[in-house]
Protein backbone atom coordinates (compact mmCIF):
# COMPACT_ATOMS: atom_id res chain seq x y z
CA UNK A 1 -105.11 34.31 -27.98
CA UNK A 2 -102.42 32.95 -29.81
CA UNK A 3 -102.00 35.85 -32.42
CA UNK A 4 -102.24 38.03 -28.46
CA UNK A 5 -99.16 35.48 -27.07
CA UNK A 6 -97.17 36.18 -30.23
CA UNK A 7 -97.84 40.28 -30.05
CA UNK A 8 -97.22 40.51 -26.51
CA UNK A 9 -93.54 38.14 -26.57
CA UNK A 10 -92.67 40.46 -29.90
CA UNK A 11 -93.27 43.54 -27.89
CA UNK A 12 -91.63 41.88 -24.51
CA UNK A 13 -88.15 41.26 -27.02
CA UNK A 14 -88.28 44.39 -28.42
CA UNK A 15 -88.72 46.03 -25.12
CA UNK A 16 -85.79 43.94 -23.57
CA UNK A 17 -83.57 44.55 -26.58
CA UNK A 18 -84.40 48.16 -26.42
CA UNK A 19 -83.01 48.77 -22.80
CA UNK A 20 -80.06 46.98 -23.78
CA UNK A 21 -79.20 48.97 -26.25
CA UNK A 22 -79.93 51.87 -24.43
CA UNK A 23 -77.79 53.92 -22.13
CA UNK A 24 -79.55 52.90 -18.66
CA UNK A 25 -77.90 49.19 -19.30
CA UNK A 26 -74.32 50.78 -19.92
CA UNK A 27 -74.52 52.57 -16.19
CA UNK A 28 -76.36 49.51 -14.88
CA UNK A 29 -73.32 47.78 -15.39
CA UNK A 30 -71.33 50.44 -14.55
CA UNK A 31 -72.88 50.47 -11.35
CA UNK A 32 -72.67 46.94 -10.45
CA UNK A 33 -69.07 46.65 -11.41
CA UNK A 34 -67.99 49.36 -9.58
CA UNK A 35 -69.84 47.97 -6.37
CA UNK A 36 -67.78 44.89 -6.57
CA UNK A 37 -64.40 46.38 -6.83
CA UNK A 38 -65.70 49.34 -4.61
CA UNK A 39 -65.05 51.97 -6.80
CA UNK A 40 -66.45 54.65 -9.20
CA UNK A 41 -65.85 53.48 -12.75
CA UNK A 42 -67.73 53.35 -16.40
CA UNK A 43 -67.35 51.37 -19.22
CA UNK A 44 -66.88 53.26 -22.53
CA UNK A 45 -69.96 53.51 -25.05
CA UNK A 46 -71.48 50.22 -26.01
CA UNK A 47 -71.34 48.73 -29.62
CA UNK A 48 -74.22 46.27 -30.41
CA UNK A 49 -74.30 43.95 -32.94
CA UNK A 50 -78.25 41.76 -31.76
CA UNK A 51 -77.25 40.92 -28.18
CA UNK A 52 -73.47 40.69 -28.53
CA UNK A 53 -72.00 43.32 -26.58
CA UNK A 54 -68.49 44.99 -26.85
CA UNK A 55 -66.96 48.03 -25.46
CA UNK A 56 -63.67 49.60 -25.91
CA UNK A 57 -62.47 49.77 -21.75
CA UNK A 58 -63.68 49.88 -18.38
CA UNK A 59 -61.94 52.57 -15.74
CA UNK A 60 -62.10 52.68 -12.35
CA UNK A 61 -60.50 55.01 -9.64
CA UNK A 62 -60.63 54.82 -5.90
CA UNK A 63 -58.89 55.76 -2.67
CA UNK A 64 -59.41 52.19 -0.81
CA UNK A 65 -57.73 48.93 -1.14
CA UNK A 66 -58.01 48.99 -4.77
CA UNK A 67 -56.27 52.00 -6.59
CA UNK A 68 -57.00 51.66 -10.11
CA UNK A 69 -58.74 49.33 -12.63
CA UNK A 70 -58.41 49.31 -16.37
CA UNK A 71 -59.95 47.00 -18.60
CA UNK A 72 -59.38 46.99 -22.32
CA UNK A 73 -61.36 45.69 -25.75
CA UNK A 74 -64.77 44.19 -23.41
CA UNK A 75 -66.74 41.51 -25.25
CA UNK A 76 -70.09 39.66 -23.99
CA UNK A 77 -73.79 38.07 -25.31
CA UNK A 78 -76.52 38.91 -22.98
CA UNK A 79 -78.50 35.97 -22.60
CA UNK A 80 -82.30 36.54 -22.12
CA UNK A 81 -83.42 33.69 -20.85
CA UNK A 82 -81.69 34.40 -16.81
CA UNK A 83 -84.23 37.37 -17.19
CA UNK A 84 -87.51 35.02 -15.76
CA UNK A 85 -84.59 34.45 -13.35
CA UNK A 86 -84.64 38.07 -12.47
CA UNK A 87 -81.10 38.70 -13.38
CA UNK A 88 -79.07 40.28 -16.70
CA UNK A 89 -76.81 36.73 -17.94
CA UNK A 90 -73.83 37.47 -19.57
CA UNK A 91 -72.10 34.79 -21.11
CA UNK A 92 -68.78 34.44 -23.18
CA UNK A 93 -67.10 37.05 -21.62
CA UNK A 94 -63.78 37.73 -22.51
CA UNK A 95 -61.23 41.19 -21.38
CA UNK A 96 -57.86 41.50 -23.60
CA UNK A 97 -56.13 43.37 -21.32
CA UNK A 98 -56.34 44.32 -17.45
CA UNK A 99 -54.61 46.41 -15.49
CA UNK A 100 -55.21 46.31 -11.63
CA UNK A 101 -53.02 48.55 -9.14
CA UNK A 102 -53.91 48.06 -4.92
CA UNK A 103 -52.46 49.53 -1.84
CA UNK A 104 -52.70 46.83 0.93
CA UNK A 105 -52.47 49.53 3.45
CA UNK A 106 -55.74 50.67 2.68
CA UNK A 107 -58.75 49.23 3.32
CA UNK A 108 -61.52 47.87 1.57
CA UNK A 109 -64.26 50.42 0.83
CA UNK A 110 -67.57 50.41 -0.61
CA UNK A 111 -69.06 52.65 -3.22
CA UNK A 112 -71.77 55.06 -2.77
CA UNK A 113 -72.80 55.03 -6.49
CA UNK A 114 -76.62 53.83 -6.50
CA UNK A 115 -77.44 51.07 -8.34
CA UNK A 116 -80.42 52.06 -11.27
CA UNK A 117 -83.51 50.51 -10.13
CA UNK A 118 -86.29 48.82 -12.09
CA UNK A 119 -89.88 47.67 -11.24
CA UNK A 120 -89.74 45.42 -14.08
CA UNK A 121 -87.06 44.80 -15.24
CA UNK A 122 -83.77 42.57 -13.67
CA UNK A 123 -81.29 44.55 -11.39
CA UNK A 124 -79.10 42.18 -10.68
CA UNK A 125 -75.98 40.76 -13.43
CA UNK A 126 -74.50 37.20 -13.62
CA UNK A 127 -71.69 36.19 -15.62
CA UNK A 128 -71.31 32.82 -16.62
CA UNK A 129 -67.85 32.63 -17.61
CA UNK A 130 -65.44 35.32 -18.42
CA UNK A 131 -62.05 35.28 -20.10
CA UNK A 132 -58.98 37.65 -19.44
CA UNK A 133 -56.90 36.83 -21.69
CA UNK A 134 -54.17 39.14 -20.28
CA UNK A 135 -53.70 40.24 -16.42
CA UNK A 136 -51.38 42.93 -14.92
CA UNK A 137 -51.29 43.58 -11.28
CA UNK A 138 -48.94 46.05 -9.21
CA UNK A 139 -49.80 45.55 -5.23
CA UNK A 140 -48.26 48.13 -2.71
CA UNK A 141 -47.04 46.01 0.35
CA UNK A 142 -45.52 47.59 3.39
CA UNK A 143 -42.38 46.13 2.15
CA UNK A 144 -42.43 47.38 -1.22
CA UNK A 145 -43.88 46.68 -4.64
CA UNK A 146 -45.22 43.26 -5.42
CA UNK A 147 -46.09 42.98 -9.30
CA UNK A 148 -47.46 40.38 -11.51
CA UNK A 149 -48.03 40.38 -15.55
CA UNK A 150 -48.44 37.72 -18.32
CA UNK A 151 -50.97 35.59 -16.85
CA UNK A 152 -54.43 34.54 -18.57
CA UNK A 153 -57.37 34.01 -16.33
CA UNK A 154 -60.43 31.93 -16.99
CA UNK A 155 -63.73 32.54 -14.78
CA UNK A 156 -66.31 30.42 -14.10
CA UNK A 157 -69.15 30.38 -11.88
CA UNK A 158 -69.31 28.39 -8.57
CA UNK A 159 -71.48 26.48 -6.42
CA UNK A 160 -73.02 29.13 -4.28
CA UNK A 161 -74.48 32.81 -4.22
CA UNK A 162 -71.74 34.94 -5.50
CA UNK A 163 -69.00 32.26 -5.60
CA UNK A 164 -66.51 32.36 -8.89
CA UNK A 165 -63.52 29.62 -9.65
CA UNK A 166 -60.53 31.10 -11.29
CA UNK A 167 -57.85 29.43 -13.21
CA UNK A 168 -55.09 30.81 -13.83
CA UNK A 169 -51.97 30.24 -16.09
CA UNK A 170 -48.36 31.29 -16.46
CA UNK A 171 -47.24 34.68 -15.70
CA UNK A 172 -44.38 36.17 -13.96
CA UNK A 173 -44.19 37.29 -10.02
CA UNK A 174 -42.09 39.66 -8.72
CA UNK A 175 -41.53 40.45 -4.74
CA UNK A 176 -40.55 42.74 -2.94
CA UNK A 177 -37.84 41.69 -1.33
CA UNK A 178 -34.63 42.07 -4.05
CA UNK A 179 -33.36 38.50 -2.17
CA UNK A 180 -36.15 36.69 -3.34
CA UNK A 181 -35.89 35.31 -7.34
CA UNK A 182 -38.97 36.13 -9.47
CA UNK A 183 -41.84 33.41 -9.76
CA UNK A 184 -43.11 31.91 -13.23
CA UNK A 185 -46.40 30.84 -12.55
CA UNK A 186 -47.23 27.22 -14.05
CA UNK A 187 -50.65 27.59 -12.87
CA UNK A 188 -53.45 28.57 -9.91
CA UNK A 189 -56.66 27.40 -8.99
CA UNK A 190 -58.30 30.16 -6.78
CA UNK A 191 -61.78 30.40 -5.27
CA UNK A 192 -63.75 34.02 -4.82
CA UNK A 193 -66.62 33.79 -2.64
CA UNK A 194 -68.61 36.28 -0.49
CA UNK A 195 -64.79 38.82 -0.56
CA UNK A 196 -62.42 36.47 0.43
CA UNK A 197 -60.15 34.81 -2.36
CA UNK A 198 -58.99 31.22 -1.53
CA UNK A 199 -55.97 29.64 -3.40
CA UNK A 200 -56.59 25.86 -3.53
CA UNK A 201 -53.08 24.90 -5.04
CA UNK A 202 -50.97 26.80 -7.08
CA UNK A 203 -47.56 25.85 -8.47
CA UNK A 204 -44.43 27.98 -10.14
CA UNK A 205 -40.82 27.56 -10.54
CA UNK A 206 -37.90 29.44 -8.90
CA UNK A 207 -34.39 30.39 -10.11
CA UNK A 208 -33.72 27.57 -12.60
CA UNK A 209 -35.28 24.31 -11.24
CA UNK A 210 -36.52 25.47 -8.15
CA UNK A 211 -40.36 24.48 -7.79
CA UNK A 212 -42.67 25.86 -5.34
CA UNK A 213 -46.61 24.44 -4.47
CA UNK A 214 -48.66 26.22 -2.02
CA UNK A 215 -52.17 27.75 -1.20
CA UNK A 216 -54.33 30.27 1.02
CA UNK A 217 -56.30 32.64 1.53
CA UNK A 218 -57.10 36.43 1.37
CA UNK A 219 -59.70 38.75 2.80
CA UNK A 220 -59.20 42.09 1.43
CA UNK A 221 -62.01 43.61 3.63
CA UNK A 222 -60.06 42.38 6.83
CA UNK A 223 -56.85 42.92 5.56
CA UNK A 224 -55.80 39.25 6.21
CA UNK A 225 -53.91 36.75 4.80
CA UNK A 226 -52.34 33.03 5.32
CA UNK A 227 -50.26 31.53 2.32
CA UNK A 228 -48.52 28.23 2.56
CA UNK A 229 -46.47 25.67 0.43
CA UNK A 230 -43.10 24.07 0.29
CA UNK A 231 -40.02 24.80 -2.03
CA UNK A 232 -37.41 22.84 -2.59
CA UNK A 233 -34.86 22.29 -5.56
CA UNK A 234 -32.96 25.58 -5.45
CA UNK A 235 -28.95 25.10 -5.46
CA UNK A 236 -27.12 26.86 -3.29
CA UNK A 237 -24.87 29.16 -6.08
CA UNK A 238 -28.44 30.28 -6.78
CA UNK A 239 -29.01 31.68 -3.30
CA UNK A 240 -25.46 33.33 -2.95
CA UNK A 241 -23.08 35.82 -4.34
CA UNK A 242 -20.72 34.83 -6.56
CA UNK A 243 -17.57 33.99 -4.16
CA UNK A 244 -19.65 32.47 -1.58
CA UNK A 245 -21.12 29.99 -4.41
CA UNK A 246 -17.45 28.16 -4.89
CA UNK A 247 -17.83 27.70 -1.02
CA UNK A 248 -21.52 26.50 -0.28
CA UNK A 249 -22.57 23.95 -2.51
CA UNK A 250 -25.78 22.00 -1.79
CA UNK A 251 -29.57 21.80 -2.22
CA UNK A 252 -31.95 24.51 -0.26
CA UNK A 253 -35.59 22.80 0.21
CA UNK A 254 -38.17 24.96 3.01
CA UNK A 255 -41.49 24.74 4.08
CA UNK A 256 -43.36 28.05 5.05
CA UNK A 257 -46.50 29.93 6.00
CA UNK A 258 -46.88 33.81 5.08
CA UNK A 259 -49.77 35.50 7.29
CA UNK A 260 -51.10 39.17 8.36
CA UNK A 261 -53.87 39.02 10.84
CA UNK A 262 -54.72 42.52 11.79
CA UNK A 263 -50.77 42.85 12.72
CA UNK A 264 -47.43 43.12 10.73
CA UNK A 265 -46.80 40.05 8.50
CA UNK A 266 -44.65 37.15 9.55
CA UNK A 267 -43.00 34.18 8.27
CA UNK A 268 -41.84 31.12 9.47
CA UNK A 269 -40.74 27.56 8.15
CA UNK A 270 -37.83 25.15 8.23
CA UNK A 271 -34.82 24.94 6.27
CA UNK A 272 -32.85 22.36 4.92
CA UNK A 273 -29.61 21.87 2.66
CA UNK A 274 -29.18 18.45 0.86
CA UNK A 275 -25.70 16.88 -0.10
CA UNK A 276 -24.19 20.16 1.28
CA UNK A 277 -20.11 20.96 1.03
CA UNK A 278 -18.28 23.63 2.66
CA UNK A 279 -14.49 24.10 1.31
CA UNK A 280 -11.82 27.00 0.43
CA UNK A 281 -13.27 28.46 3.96
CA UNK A 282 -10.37 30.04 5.79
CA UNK A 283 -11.87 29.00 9.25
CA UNK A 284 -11.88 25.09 7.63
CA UNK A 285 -7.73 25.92 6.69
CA UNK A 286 -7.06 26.81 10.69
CA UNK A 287 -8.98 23.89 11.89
CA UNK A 288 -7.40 21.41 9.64
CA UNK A 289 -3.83 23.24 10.78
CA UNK A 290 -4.84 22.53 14.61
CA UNK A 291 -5.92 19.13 13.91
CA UNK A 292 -2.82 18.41 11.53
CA UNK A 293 -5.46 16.45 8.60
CA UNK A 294 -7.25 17.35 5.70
CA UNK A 295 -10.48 16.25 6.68
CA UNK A 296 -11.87 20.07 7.37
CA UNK A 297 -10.37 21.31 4.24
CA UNK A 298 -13.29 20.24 2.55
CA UNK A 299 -16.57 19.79 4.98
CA UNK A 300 -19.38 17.34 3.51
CA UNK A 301 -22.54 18.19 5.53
CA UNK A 302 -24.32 14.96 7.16
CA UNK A 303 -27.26 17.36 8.71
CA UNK A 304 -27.72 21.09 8.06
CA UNK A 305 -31.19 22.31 8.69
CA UNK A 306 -33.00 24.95 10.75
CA UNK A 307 -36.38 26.51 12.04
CA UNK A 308 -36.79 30.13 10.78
CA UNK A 309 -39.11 32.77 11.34
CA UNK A 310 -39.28 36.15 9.70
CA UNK A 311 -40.87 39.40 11.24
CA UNK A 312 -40.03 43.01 9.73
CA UNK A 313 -36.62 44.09 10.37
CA UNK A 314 -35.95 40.59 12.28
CA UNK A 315 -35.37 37.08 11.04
CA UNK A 316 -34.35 34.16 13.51
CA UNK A 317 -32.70 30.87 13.12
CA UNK A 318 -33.53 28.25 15.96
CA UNK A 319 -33.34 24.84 16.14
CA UNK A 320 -29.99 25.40 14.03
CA UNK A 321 -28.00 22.63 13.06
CA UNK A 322 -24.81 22.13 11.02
CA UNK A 323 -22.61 18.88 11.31
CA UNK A 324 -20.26 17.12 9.64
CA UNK A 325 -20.48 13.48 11.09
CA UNK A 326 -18.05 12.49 13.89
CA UNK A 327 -15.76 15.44 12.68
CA UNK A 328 -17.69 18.75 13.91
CA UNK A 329 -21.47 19.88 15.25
CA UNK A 330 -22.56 23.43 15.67
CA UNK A 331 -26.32 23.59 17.35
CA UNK A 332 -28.04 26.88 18.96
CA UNK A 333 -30.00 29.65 17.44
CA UNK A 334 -29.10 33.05 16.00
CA UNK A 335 -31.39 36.20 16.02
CA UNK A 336 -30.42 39.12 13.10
CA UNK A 337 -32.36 42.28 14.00
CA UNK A 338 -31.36 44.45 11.01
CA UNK A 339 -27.88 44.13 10.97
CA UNK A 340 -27.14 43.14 14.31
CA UNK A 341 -26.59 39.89 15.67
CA UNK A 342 -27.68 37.69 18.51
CA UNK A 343 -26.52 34.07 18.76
CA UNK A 344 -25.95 31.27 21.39
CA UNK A 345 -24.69 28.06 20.49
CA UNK A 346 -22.73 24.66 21.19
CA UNK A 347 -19.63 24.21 19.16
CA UNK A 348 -18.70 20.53 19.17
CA UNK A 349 -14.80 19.29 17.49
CA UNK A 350 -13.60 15.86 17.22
CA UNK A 351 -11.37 15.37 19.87
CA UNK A 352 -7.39 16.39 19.00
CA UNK A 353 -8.63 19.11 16.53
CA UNK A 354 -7.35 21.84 19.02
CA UNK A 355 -4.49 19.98 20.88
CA UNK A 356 -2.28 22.68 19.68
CA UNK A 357 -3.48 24.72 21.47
CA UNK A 358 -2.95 24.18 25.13
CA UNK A 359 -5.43 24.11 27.49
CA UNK A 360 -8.05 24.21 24.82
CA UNK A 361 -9.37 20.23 24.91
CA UNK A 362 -9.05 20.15 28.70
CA UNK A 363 -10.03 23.78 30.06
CA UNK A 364 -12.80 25.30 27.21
CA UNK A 365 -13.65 22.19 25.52
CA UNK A 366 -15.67 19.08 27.53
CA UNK A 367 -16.51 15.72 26.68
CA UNK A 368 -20.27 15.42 25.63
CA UNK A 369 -22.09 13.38 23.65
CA UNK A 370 -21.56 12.20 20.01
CA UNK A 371 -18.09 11.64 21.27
CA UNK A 372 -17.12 15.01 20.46
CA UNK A 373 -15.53 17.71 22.85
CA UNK A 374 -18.05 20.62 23.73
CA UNK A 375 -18.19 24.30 24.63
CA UNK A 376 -20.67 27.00 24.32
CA UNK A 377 -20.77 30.09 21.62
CA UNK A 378 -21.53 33.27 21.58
CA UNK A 379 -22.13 35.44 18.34
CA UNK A 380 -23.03 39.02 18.56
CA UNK A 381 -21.61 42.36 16.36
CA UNK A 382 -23.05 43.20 12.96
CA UNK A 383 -23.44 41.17 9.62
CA UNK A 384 -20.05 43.30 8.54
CA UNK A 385 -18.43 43.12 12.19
CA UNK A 386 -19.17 40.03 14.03
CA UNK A 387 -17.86 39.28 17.14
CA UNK A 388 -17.39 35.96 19.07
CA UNK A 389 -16.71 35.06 22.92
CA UNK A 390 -14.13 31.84 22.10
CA UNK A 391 -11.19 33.42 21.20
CA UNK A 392 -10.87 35.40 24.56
CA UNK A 393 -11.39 31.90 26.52
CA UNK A 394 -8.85 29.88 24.01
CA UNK A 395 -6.04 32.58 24.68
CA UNK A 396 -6.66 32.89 28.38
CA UNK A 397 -6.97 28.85 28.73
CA UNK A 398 -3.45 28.56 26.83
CA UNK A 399 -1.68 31.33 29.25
CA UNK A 400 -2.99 29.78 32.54
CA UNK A 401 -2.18 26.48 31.27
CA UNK A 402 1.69 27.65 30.30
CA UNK A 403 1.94 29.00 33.44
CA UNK A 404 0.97 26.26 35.57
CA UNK A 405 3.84 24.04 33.91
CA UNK A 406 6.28 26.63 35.05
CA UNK A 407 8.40 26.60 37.81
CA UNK A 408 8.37 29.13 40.45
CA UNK A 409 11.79 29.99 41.69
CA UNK A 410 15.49 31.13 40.53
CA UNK A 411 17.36 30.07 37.51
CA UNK A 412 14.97 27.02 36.88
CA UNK A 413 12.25 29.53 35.89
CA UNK A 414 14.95 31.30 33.32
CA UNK A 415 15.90 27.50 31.96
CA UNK A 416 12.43 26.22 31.56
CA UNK A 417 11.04 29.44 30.13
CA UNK A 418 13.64 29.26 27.22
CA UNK A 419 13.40 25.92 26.79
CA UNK A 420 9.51 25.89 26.72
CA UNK A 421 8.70 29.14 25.07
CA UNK A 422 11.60 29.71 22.79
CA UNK A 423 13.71 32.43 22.13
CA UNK A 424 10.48 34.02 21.06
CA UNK A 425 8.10 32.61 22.66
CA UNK A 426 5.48 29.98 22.69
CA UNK A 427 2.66 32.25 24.25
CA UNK A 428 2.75 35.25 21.90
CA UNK A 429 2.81 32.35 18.79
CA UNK A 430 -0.16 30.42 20.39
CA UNK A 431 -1.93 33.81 20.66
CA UNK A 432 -1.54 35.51 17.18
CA UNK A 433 -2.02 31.70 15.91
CA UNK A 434 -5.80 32.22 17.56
CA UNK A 435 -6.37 35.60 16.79
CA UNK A 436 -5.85 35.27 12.86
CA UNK A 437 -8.02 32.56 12.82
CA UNK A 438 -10.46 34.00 14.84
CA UNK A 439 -10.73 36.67 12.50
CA UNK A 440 -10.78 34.38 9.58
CA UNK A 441 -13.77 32.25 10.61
CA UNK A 442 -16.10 35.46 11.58
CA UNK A 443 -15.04 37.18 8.44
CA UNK A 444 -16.60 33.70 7.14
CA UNK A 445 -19.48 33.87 9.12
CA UNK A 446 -20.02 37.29 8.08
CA UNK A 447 -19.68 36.87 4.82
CA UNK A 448 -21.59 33.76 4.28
CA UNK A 449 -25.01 35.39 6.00
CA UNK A 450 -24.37 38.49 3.58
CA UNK A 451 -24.32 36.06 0.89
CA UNK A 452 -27.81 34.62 2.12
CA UNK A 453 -29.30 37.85 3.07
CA UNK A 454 -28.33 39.56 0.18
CA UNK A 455 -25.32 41.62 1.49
CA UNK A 456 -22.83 42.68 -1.03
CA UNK A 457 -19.53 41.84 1.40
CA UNK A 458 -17.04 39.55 -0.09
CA UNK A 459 -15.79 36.74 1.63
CA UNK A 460 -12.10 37.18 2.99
CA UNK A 461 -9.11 35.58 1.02
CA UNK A 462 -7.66 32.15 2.48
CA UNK A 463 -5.80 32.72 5.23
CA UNK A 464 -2.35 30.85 5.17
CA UNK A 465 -2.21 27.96 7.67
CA UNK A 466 -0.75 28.59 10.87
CA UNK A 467 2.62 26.94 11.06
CA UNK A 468 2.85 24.39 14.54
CA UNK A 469 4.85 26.11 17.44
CA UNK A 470 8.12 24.38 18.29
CA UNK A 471 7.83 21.48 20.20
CA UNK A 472 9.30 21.68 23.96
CA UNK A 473 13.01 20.35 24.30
């Protein structure tokens, strides 16, 4: 019996060994591979060396979610003993090279390849751990081209029927969007369980000490998606062109959540700039003209901070907030479909910043809280040509005003209109002293949400200040 026992586990190795080495292994794995990433591929003739396993690449084609799939310089042991387990164990897997190109547009799709079938022998292939040592992945968004290259991967098995933990580290990120800086992966701890990948942290770094931390999830078969983290850390020359950076100085921090469920993707988050300054801003030279001080010549930011949410072709600010304590406080929300824009807010100045200007403090401008003087804004125009509703009320405030000071009859009218206005009159100066600076701060405002959104624009030079108009004999 015993010499039997010995025969029959001789002939039961040699039998094993000789399938493996034989070519109905090669397209059993070929099969199985190609189920997973539902395509048609084949690994390249097998080199054996007693169970060890390698194979010069793995290819893969499809029409689906998944375009292409190349895997270079394969190595594995085959591990018997998962065979009274009724499955092939491969163990010590490692890749040196793969290549991976998908088209989110397309969905997921199985392969019609059959699987080889056995009576006695295992069908089914588990890998206990599996090395890739480098990955490269190009993903077609609707947006454009998202890539990724550099990063090693290590694979492990999971608690659960076809469940896999994934670790990976380094690597470089690239989006779509030429706004947004490329991402150098520190690391990544996903999850890969019955076709959905979940990302249980990851963590990279932005621009030059930006740092980001998120997670998520992905379903390719649904074509679904949630990603969400914080970032915070990025400076504000970073973020803008080179002019605007002398202007905007500061610290950008935002929360945010990326999703697609069955629908266009969207964004949405808050925003908020530390320590910010504002200075060399022509529309901060008029305003310290009105108010005769320096304070608005350069603008230290108390609170600047706002809700966004980003849809393709539209991006909108709400809950928008920029102040400078006790000295000025814009508030509203601004919608920018493509280049157009939509905004409504509430201006508030320090009382006396626009006494020059009469009427302006008493006819445009209202007491409200904070102690400042209030009056509603309207933004709307393009990101190159943006328009504004104040100017219009400022100029026709200052003429009713100067006319209700007037007298109405004979030679007094001729006395007091000199004497008021000026050989060349008071009005006209008031008016073309709003209109240049009118066009000064929406040249700013255009140019600063070019800077943001990428525009190429430059800002407009420093106006000169306005000079006072004569004072009344």
């Amino acid at each position: 019996m015993l010499v039997v026992g010995v025969i029959c586990a001789a002939l039961g190795y040699w039998s094993l060994k000789h399938y493996l080495h034989s070519d109905g292994f090669r397209r059993l794995l070929s099969a199985k591979l190609s189920k997973a990433v539902g395509m048609a591929g084949e690994f390249s003739p097998f080199r054996w060396d007693g169970l060890v396993v390698e194979t010069g690449s793995f290819d893969a084609k499809g029409d689906g979610l998944i375009g292409s799939l190349h895997a270079d310089r394969l190595h594995a042991e085959v591990n018997l003993s998962g065979v009274r387990r009724g499955v092939w164990e491969l163990a010590g897997a490692n890749v040196n090279r793969l290549e991976v190109n998908l088209d989110t547009r397309e969905p997921f799709k199985e392969t019609s390849r059959d699987v080889p079938i056995s009576r006695w022998l295992p069908n089914e292939v588990e890998i206990t751990g599996l090395d890739l040592r480098e990955v490269i992945i190009k993903v077609v968004l609707d947006d454009g081209e998202l890539s990724a290259n550099g990063m090693r991967v290590r694979v492990d098995r999971a608690a659960g029927q076809h469940a896999y933990r994934a670790e990976l580290d380094g690597g470089r990120i690239r989006l779509p969007w030429p706004w947004l800086p490329e991402i150098n992966l520190d690391r990544a701890r996903l999850r890969y369980q019955n076709g959905a990948v979940f990302v249980n942290d990851a963590a990279a770094t932005v621009f030059k000490q930006g740092r980001l931390n998120g997670g998520g999830e992905w379903n390719p078969k649904d074509q679904q998606y949630t990603f969400e983290g914080n970032v915070r850390g990025i400076k504000c020359d970073e973020l803008l062109n080179e002019d605007w950076a002398k202007r905007l100085t500061g610290e950008v921090s935002s929360s945010f959540v990326i999703e697609r469920h069955r629908t266009d993707p969207q964004a949405k988050g808050t925003l908020t700039i530390k320590n910010g300054v504002l200075t060399a801003l022509p529309m901060l030279d008029a305003l310290a003209a009105y108010a005769d001080t320096r304070r608005f010549r350069v603008l230290a930011l108390s609170e600047a901070h706002s809700d966004w949410r980003w849809q393709p072709g539209e991006i909108t600010f709400s809950n928008l907030v920029l102040s400078s304590e006790s000295l000025v406080r814009l508030e509203g929300c601004l919608v920018i479909r493509g280049r157009g824009l939509d905004g409504s807010f509430r201006l508030g100045l320090a009382p006396g910043t626009l006494a020059a200007i009469p009427g302006a403090e008493t006819d445009v401008f209202f007491p409200g809280e904070r102690g400042l003087l209030w009056t509603p804004l309207r933004i709307t125009g393009t990101l190159d040509d943006p328009k504004e509703d104040l100017t219009d009320r400022l100029v026709a405030a200052a003429e009713s005003r100067m006319f209700e000071i007037i007298p109405a009859t004979g030679e007094k009218v001729l006395k007091f209109t000199r004497s008021i206005l000026g050989e060349s009159g008071l009005i006209e100066k008031g008016t073309n002293v709003i209109d240049k600076a009118t066009g000064t701060i929406m040249d700013g405002v255009g140019g600063v949400l070019n800077g943001i959104l990428g525009g190429g624009s430059q800002p407009p030079e420093p106006a000169p200040l306005p000079k006072e108009p004569p004072k009344p004999e």
